[in-house]
PDB file of N, CA and C in Angstrom:
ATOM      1  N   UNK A   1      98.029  96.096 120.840  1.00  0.00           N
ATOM      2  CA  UNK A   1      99.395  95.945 121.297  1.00  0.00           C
ATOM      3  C   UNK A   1      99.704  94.519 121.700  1.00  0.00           C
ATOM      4  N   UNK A   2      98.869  94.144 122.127  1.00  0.00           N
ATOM      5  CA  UNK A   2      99.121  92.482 122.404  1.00  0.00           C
ATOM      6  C   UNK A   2      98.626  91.441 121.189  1.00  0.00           C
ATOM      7  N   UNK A   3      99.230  90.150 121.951  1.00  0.00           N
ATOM      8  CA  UNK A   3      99.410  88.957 120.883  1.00  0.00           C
ATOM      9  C   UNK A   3     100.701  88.615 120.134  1.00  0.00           C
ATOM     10  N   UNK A   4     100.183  87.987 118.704  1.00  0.00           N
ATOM     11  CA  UNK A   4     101.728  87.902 118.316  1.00  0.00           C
ATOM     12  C   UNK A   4     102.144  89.107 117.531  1.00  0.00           C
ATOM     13  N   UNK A   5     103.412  89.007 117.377  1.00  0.00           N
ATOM     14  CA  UNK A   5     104.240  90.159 117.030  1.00  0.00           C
ATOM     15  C   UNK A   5     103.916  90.432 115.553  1.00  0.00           C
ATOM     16  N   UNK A   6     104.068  91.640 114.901  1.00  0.00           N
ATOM     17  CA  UNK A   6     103.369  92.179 113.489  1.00  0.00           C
ATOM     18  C   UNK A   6     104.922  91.929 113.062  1.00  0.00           C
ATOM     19  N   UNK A   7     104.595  91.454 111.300  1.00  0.00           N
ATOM     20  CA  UNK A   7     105.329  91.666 110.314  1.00  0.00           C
ATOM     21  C   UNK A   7     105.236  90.645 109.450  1.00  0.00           C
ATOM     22  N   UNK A   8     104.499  89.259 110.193  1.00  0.00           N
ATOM     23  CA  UNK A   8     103.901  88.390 109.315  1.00  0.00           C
ATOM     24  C   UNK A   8     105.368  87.831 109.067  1.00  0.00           C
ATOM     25  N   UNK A   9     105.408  87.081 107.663  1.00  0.00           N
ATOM     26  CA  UNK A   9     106.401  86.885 106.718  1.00  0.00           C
ATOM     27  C   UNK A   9     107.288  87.637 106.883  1.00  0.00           C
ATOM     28  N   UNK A  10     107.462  88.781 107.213  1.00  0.00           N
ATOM     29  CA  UNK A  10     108.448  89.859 106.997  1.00  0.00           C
ATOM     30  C   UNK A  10     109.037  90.340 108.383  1.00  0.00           C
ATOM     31  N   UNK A  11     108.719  89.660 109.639  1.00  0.00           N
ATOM     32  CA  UNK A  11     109.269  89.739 110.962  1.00  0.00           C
ATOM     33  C   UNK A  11     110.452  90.182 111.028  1.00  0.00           C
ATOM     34  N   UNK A  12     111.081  89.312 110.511  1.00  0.00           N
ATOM     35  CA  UNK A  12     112.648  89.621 110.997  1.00  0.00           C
ATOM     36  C   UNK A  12     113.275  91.153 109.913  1.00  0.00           C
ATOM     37  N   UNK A  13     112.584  91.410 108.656  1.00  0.00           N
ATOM     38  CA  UNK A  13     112.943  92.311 108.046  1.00  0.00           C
ATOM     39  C   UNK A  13     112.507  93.654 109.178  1.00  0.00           C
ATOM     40  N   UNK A  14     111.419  93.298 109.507  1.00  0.00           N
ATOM     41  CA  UNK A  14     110.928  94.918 110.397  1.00  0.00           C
ATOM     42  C   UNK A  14     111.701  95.084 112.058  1.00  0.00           C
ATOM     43  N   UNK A  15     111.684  93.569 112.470  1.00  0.00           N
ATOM     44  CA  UNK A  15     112.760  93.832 113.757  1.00  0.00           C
ATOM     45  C   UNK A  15     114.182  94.682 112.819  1.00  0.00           C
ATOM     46  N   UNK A  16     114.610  94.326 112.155  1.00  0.00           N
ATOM     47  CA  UNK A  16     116.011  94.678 111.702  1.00  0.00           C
ATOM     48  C   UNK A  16     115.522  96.574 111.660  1.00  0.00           C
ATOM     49  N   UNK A  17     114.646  96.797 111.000  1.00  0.00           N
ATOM     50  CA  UNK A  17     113.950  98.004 110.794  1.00  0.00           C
ATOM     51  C   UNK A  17     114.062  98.761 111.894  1.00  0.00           C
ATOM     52  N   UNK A  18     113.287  97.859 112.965  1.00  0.00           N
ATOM     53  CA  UNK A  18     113.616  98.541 114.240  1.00  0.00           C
ATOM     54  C   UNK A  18     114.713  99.100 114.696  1.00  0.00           C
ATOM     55  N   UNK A  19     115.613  97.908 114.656  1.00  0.00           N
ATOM     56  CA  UNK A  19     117.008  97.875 115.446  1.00  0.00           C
ATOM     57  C   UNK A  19     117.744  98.888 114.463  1.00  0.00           C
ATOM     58  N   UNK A  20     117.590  99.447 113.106  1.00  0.00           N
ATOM     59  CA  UNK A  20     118.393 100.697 112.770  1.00  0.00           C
ATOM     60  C   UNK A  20     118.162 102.121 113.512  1.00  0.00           C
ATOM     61  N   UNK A  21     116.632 101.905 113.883  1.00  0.00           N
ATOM     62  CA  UNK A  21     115.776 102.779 114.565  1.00  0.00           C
ATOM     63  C   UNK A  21     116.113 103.290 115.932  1.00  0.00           C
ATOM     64  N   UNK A  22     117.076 102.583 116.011  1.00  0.00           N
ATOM     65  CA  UNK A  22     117.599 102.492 117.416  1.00  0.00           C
ATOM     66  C   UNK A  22     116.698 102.252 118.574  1.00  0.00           C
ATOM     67  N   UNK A  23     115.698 100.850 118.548  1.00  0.00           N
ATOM     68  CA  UNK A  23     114.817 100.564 118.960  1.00  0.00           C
ATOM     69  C   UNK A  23     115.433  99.290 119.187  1.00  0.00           C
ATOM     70  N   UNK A  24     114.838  98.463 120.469  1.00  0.00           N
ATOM     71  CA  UNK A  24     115.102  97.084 120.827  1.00  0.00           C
ATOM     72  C   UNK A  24     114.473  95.772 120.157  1.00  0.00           C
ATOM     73  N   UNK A  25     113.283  96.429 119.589  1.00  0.00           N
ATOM     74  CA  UNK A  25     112.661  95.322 119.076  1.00  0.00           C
ATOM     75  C   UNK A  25     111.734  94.537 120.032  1.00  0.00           C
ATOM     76  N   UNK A  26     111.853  94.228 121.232  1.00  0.00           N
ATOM     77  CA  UNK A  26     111.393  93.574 122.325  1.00  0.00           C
ATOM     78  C   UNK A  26     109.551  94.147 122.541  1.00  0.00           C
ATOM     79  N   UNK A  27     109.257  95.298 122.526  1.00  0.00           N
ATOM     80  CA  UNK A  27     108.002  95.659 122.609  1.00  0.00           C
ATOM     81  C   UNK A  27     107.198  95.594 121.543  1.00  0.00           C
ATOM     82  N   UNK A  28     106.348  95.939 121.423  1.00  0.00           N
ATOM     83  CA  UNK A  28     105.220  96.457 120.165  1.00  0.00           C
ATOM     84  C   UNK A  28     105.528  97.657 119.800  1.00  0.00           C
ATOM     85  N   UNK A  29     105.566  97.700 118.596  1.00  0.00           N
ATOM     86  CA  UNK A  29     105.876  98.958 118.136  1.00  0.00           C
ATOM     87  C   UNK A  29     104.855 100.317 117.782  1.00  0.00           C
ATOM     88  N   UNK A  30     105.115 101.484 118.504  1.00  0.00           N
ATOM     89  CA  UNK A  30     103.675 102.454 117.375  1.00  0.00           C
ATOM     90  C   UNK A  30     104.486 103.228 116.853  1.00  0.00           C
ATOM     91  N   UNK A  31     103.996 103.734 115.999  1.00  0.00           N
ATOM     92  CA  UNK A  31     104.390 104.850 114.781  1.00  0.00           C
ATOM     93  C   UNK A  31     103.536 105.896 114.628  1.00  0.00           C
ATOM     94  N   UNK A  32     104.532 107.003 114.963  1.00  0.00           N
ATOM     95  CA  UNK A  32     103.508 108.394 114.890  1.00  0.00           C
ATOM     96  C   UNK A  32     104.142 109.425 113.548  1.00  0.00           C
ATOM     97  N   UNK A  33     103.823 109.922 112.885  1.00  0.00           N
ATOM     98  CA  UNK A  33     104.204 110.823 112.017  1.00  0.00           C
ATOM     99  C   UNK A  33     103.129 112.031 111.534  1.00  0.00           C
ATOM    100  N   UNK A  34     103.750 113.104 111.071  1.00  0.00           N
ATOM    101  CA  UNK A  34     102.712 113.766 110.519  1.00  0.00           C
ATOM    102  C   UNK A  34     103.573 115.458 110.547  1.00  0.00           C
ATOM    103  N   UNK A  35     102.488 116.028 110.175  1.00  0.00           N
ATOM    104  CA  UNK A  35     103.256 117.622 109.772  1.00  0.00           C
ATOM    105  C   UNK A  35     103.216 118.388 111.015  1.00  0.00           C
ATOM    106  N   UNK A  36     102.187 117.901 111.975  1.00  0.00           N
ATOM    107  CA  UNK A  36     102.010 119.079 112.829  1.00  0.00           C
ATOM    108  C   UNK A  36     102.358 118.411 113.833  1.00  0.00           C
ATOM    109  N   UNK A  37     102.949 119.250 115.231  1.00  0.00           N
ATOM    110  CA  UNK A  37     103.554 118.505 116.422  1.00  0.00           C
ATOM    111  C   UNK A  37     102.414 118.252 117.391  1.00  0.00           C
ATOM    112  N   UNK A  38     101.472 118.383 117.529  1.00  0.00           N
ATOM    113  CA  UNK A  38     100.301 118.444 118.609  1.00  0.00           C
ATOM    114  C   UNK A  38     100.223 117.019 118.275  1.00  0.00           C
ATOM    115  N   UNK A  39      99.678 116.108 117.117  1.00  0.00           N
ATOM    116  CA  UNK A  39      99.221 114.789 117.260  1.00  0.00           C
ATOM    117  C   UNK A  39     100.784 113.810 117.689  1.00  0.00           C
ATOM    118  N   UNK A  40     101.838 114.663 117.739  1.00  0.00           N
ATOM    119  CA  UNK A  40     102.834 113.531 117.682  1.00  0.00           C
ATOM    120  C   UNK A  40     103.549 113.513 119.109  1.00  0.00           C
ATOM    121  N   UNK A  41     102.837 114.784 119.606  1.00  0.00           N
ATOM    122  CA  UNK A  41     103.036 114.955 121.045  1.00  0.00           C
ATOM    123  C   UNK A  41     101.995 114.279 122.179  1.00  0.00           C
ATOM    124  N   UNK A  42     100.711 114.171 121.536  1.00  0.00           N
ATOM    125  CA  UNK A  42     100.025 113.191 121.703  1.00  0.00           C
ATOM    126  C   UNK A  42     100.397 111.815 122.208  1.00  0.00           C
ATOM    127  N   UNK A  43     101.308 111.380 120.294  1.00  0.00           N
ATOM    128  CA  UNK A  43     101.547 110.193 120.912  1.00  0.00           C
ATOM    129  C   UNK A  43     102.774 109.726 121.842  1.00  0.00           C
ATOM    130  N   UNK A  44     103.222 110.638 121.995  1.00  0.00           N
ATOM    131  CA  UNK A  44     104.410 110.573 123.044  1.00  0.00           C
ATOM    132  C   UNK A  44     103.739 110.497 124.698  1.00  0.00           C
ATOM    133  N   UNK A  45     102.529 111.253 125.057  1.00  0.00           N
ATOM    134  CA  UNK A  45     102.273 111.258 125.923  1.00  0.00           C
ATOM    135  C   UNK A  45     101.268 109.904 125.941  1.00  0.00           C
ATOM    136  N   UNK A  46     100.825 109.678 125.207  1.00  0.00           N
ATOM    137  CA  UNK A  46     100.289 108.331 125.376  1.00  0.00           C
ATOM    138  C   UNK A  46     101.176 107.017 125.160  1.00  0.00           C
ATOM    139  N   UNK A  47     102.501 106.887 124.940  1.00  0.00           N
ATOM    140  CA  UNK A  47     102.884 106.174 125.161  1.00  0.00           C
ATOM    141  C   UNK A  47     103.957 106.188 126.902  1.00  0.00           C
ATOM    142  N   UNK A  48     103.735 107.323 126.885  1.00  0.00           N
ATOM    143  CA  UNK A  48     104.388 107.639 128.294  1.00  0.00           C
ATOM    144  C   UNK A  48     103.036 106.760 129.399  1.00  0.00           C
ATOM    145  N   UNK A  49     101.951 107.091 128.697  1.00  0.00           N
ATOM    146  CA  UNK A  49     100.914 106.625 129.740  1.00  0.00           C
ATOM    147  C   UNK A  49     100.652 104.695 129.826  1.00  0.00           C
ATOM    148  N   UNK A  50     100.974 104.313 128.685  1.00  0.00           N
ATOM    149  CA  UNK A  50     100.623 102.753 128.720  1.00  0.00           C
ATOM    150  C   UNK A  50     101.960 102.277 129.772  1.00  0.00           C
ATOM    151  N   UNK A  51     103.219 103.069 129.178  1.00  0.00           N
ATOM    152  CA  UNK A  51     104.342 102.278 130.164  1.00  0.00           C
ATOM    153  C   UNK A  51     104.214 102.702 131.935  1.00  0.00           C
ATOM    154  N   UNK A  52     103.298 103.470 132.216  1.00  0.00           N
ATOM    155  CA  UNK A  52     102.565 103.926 133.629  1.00  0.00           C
ATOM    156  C   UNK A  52     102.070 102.223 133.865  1.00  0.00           C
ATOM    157  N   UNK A  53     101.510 102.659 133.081  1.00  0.00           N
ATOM    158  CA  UNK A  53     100.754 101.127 133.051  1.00  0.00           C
ATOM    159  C   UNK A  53     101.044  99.912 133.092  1.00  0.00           C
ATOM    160  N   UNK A  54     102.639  99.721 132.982  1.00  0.00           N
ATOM    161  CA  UNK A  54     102.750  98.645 132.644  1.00  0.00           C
ATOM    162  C   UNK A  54     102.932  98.047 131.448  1.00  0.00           C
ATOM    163  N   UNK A  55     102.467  98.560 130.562  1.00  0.00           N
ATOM    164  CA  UNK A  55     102.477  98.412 129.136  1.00  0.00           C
ATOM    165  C   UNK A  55     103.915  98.511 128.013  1.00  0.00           C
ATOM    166  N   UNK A  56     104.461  97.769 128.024  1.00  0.00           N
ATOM    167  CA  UNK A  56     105.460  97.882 127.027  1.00  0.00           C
ATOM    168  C   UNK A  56     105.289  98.207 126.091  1.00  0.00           C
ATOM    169  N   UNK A  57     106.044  99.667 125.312  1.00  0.00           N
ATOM    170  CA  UNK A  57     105.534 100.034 124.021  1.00  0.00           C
ATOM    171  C   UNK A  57     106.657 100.427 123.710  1.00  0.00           C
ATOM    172  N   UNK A  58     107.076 100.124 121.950  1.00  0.00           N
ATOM    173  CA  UNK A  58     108.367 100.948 121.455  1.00  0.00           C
ATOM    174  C   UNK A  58     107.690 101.940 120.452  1.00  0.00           C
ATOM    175  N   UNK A  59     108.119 103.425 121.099  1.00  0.00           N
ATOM    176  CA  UNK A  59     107.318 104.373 119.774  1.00  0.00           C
ATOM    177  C   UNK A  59     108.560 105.126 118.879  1.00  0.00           C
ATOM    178  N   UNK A  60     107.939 105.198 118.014  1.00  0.00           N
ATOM    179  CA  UNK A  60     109.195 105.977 117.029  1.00  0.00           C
ATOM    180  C   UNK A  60     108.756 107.303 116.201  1.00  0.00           C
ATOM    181  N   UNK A  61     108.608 108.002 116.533  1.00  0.00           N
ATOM    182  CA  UNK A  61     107.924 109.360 115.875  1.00  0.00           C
ATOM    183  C   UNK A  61     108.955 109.950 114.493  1.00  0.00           C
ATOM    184  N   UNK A  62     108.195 110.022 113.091  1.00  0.00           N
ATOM    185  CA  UNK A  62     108.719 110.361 112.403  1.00  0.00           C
ATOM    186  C   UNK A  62     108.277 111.960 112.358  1.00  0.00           C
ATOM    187  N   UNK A  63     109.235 112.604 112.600  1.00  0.00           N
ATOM    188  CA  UNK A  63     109.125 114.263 112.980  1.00  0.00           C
ATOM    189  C   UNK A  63     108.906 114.597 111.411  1.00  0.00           C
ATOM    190  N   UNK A  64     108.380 115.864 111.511  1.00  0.00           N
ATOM    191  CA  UNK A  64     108.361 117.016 109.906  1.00  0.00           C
ATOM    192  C   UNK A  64     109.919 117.438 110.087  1.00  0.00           C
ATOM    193  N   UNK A  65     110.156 117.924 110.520  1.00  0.00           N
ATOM    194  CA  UNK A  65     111.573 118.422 110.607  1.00  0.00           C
ATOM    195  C   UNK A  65     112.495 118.610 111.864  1.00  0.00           C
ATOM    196  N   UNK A  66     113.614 119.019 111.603  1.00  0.00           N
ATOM    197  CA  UNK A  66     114.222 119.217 112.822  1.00  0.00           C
ATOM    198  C   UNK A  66     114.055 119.697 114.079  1.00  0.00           C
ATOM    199  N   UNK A  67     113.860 120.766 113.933  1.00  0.00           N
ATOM    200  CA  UNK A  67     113.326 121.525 115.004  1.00  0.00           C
ATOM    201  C   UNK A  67     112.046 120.682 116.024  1.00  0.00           C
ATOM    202  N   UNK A  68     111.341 120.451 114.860  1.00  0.00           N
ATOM    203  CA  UNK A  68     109.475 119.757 115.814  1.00  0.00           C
ATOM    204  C   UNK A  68     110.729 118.673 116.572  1.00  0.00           C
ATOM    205  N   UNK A  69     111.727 117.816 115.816  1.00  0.00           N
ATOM    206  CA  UNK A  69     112.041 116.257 115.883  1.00  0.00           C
ATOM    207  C   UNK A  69     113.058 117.433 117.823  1.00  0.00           C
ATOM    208  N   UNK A  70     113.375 117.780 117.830  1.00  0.00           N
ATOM    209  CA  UNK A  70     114.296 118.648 119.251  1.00  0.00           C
ATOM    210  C   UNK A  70     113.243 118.377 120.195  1.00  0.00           C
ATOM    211  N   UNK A  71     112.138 119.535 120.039  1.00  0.00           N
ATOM    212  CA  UNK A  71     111.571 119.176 120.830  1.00  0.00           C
ATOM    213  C   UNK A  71     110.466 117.828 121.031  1.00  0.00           C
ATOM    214  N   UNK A  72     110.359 117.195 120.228  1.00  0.00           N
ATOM    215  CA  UNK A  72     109.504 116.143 120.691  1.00  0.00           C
ATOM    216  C   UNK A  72     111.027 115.019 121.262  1.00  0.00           C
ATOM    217  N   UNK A  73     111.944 115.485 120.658  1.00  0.00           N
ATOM    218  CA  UNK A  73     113.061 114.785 121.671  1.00  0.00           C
ATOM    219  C   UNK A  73     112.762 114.987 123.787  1.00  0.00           C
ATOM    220  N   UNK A  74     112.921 116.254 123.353  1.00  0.00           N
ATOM    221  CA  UNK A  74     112.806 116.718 124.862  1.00  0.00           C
ATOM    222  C   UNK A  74     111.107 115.983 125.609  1.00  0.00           C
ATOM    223  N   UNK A  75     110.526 116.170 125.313  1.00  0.00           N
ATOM    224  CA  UNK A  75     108.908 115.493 125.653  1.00  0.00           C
ATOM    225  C   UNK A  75     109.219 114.332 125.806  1.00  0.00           C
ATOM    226  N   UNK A  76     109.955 113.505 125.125  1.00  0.00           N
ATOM    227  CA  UNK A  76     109.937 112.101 125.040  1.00  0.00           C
ATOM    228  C   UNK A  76     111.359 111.448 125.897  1.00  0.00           C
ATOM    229  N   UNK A  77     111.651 112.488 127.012  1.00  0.00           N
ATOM    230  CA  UNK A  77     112.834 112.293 127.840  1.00  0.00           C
ATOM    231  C   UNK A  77     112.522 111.400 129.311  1.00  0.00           C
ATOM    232  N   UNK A  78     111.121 111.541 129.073  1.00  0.00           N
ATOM    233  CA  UNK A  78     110.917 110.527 131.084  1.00  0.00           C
ATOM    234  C   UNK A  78     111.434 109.790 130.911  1.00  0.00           C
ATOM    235  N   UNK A  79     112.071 108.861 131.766  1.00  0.00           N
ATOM    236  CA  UNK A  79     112.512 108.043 132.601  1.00  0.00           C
ATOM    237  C   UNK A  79     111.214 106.862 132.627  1.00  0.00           C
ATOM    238  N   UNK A  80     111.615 105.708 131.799  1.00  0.00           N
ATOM    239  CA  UNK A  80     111.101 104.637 131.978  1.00  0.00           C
ATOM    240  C   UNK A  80     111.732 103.267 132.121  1.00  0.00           C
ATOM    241  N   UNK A  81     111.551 102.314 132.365  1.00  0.00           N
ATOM    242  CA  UNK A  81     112.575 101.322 132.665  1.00  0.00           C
ATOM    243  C   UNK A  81     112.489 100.278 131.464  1.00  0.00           C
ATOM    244  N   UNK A  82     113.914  99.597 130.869  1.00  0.00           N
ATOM    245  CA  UNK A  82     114.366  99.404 129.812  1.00  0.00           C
ATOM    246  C   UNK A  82     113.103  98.486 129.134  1.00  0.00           C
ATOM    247  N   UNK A  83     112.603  97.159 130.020  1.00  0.00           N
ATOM    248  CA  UNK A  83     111.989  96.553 129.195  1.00  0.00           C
ATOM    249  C   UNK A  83     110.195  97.110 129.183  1.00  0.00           C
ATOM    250  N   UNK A  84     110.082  98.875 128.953  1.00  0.00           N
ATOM    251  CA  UNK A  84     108.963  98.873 129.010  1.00  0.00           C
ATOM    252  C   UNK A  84     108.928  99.236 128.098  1.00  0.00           C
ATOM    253  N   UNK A  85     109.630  99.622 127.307  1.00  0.00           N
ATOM    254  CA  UNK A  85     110.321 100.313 125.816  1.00  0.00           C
ATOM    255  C   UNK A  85     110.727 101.370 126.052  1.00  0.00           C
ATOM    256  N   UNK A  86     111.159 102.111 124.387  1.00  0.00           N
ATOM    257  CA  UNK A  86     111.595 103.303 124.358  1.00  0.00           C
ATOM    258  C   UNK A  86     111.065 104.026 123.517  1.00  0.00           C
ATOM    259  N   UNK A  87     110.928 105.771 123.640  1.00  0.00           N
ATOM    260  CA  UNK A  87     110.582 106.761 122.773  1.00  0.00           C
ATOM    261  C   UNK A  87     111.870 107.057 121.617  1.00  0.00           C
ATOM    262  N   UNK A  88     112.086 107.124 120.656  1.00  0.00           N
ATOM    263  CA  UNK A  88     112.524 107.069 119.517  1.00  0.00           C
ATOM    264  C   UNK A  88     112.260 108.746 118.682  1.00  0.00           C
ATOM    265  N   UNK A  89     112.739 109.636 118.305  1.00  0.00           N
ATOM    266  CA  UNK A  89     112.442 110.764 117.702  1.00  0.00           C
ATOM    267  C   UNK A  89     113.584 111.155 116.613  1.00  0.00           C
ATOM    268  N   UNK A  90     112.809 110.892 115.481  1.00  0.00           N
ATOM    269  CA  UNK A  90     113.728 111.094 114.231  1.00  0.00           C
ATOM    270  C   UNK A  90     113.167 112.003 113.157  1.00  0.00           C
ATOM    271  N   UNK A  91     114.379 113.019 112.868  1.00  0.00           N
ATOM    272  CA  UNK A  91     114.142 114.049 111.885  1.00  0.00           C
ATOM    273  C   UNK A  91     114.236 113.422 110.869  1.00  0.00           C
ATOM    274  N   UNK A  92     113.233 114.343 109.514  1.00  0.00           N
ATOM    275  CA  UNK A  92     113.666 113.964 108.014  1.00  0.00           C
ATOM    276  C   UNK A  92     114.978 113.245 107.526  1.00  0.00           C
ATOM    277  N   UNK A  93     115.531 112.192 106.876  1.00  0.00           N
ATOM    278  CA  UNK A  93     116.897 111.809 106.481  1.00  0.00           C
ATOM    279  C   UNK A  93     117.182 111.075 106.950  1.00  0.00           C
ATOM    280  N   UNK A  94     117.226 111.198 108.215  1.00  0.00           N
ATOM    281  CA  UNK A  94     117.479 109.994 109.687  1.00  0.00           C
ATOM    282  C   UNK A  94     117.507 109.250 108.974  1.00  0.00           C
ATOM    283  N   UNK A  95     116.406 108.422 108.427  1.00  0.00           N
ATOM    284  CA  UNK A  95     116.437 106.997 108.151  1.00  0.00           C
ATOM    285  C   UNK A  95     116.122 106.779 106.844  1.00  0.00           C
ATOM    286  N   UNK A  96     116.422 105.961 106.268  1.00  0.00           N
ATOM    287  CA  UNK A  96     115.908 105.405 104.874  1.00  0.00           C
ATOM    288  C   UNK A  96     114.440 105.402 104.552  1.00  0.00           C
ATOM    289  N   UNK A  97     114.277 105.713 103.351  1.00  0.00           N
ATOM    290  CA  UNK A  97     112.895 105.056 103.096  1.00  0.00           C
ATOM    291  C   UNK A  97     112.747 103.880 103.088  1.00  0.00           C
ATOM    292  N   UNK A  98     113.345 102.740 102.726  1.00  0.00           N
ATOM    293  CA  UNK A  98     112.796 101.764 103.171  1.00  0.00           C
ATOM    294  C   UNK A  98     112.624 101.053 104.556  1.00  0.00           C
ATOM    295  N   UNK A  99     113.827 101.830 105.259  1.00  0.00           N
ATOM    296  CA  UNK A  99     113.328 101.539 106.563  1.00  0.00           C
ATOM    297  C   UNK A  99     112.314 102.014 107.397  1.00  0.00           C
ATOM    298  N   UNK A 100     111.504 103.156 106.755  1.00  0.00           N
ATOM    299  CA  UNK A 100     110.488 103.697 106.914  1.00  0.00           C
ATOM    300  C   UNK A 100     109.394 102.793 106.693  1.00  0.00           C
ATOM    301  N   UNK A 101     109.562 102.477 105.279  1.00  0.00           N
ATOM    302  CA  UNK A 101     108.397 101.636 105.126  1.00  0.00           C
ATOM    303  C   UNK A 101     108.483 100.306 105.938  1.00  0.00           C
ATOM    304  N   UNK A 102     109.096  99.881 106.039  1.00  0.00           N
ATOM    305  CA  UNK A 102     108.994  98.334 106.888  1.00  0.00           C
ATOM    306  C   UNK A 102     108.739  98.302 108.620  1.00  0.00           C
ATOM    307  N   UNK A 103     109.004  99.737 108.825  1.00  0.00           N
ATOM    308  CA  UNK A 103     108.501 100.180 109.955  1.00  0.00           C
ATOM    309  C   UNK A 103     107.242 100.686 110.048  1.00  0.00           C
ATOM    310  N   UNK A 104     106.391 100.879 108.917  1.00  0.00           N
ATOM    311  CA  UNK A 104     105.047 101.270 109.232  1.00  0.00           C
ATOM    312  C   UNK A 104     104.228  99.929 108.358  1.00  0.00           C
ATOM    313  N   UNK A 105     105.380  99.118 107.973  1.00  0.00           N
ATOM    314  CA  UNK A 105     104.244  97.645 107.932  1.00  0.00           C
ATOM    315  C   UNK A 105     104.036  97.088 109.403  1.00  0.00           C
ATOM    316  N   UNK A 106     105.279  97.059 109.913  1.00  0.00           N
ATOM    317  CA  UNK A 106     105.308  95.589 111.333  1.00  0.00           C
ATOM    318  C   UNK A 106     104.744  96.974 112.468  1.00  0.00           C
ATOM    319  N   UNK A 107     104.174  98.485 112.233  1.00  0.00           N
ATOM    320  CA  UNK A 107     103.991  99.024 113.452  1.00  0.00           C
ATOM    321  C   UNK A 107     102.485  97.932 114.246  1.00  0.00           C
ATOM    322  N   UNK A 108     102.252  97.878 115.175  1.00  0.00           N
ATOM    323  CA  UNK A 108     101.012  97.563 115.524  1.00  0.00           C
ATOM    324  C   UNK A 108     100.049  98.482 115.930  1.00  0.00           C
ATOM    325  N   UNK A 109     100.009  99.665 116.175  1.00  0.00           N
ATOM    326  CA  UNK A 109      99.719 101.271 116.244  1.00  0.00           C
ATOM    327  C   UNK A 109     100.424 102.219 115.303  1.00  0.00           C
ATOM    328  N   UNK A 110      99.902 103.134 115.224  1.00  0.00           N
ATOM    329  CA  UNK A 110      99.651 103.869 113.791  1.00  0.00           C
ATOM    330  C   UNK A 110      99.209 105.134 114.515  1.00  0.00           C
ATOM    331  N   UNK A 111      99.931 106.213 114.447  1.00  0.00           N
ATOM    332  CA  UNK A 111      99.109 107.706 115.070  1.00  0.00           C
ATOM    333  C   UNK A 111      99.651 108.576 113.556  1.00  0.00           C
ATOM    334  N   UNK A 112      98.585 108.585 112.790  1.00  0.00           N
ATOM    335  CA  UNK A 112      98.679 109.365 111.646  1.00  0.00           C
ATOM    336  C   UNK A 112      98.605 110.817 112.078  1.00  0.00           C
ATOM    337  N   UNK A 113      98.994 111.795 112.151  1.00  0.00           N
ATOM    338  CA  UNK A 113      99.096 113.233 112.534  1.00  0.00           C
ATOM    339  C   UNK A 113      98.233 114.020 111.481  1.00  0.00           C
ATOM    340  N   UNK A 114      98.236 113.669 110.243  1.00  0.00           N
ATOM    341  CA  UNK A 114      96.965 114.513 109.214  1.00  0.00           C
ATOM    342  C   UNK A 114      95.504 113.990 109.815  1.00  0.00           C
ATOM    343  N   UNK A 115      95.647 112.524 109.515  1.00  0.00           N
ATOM    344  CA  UNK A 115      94.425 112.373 110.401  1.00  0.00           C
ATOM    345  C   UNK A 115      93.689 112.549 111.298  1.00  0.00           C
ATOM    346  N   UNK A 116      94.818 112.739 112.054  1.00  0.00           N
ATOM    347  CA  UNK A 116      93.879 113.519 113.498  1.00  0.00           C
ATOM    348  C   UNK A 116      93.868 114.462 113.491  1.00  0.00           C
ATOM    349  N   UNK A 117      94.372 115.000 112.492  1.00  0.00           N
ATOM    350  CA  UNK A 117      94.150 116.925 112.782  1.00  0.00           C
ATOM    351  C   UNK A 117      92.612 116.598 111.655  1.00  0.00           C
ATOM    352  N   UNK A 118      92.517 115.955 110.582  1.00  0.00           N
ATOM    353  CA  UNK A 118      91.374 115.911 109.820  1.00  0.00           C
ATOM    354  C   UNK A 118      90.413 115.865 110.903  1.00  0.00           C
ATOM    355  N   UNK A 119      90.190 114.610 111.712  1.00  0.00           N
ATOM    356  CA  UNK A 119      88.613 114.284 112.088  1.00  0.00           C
ATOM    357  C   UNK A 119      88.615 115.280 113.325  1.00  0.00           C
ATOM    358  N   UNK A 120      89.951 116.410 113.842  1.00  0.00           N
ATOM    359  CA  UNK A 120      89.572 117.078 114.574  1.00  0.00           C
ATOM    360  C   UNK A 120      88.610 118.269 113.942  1.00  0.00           C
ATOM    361  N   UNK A 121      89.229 118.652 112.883  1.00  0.00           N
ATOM    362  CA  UNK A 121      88.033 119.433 111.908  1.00  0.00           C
ATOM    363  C   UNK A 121      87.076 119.572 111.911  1.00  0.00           C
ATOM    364  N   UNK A 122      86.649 117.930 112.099  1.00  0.00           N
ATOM    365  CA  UNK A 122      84.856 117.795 111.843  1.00  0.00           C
ATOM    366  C   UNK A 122      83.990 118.171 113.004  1.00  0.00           C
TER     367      UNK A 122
END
């Protein structure tokens, strides 16, 4: 999460990314997506926990669908103060694909939801 800001060459394309996202841009960004709501609730609660901390984080959860995207709305309702970031929860459509993709180039965290349900498997 720290250092300089991700997007390389392409900075200002992924802030813009952000800012459709309805994100400030100002924090580090993580990106959670996946089919099942347990890893994406996860990362909601772990980003609830870094801004405990102190930690400025902007997360943006790309939901499976509507319904999961409601309630991980509701989960992602605490009360944190502006420049520690914000939780972000968007259903299918919401956003473009390409603003998808330029948001999971400049993320600096990554909570893949197949993945963690994979290596929970093992």
């Amino acid at each position: 999460l720290f250092g300089a800001g991700a997007g390389g060459a392409d900075a200002p394309a992924a802030l813009a990314a952000q800012r459709q996202a309805g994100l400030e841009g100002g924090a580090p960004l993580a990106l959670g997506w996946g089919e099942a709501p347990e890893p994406l609730a996860a990362a909601v609660a772990m980003a609830w926990y870094w801004r405990r901390q102190a930690v400025p984080v902007d997360l943006l959860v790309l939901a499976p669908g509507a319904l999961q995207a409601e309630t991980l709305r509701e989960l992602a309702r605490a009360p944190a103060r502006k420049w520690l970031g914000r939780t972000v929860v968007v259903a299918p459509g919401e956003l473009a694909a390409d603003v998808v993709a330029r948001l999971r180039t400049g993320a600096r965290v990554l909570f893949d939801g197949a993945l963690a349900e994979a290596v929970a498997d093992v």
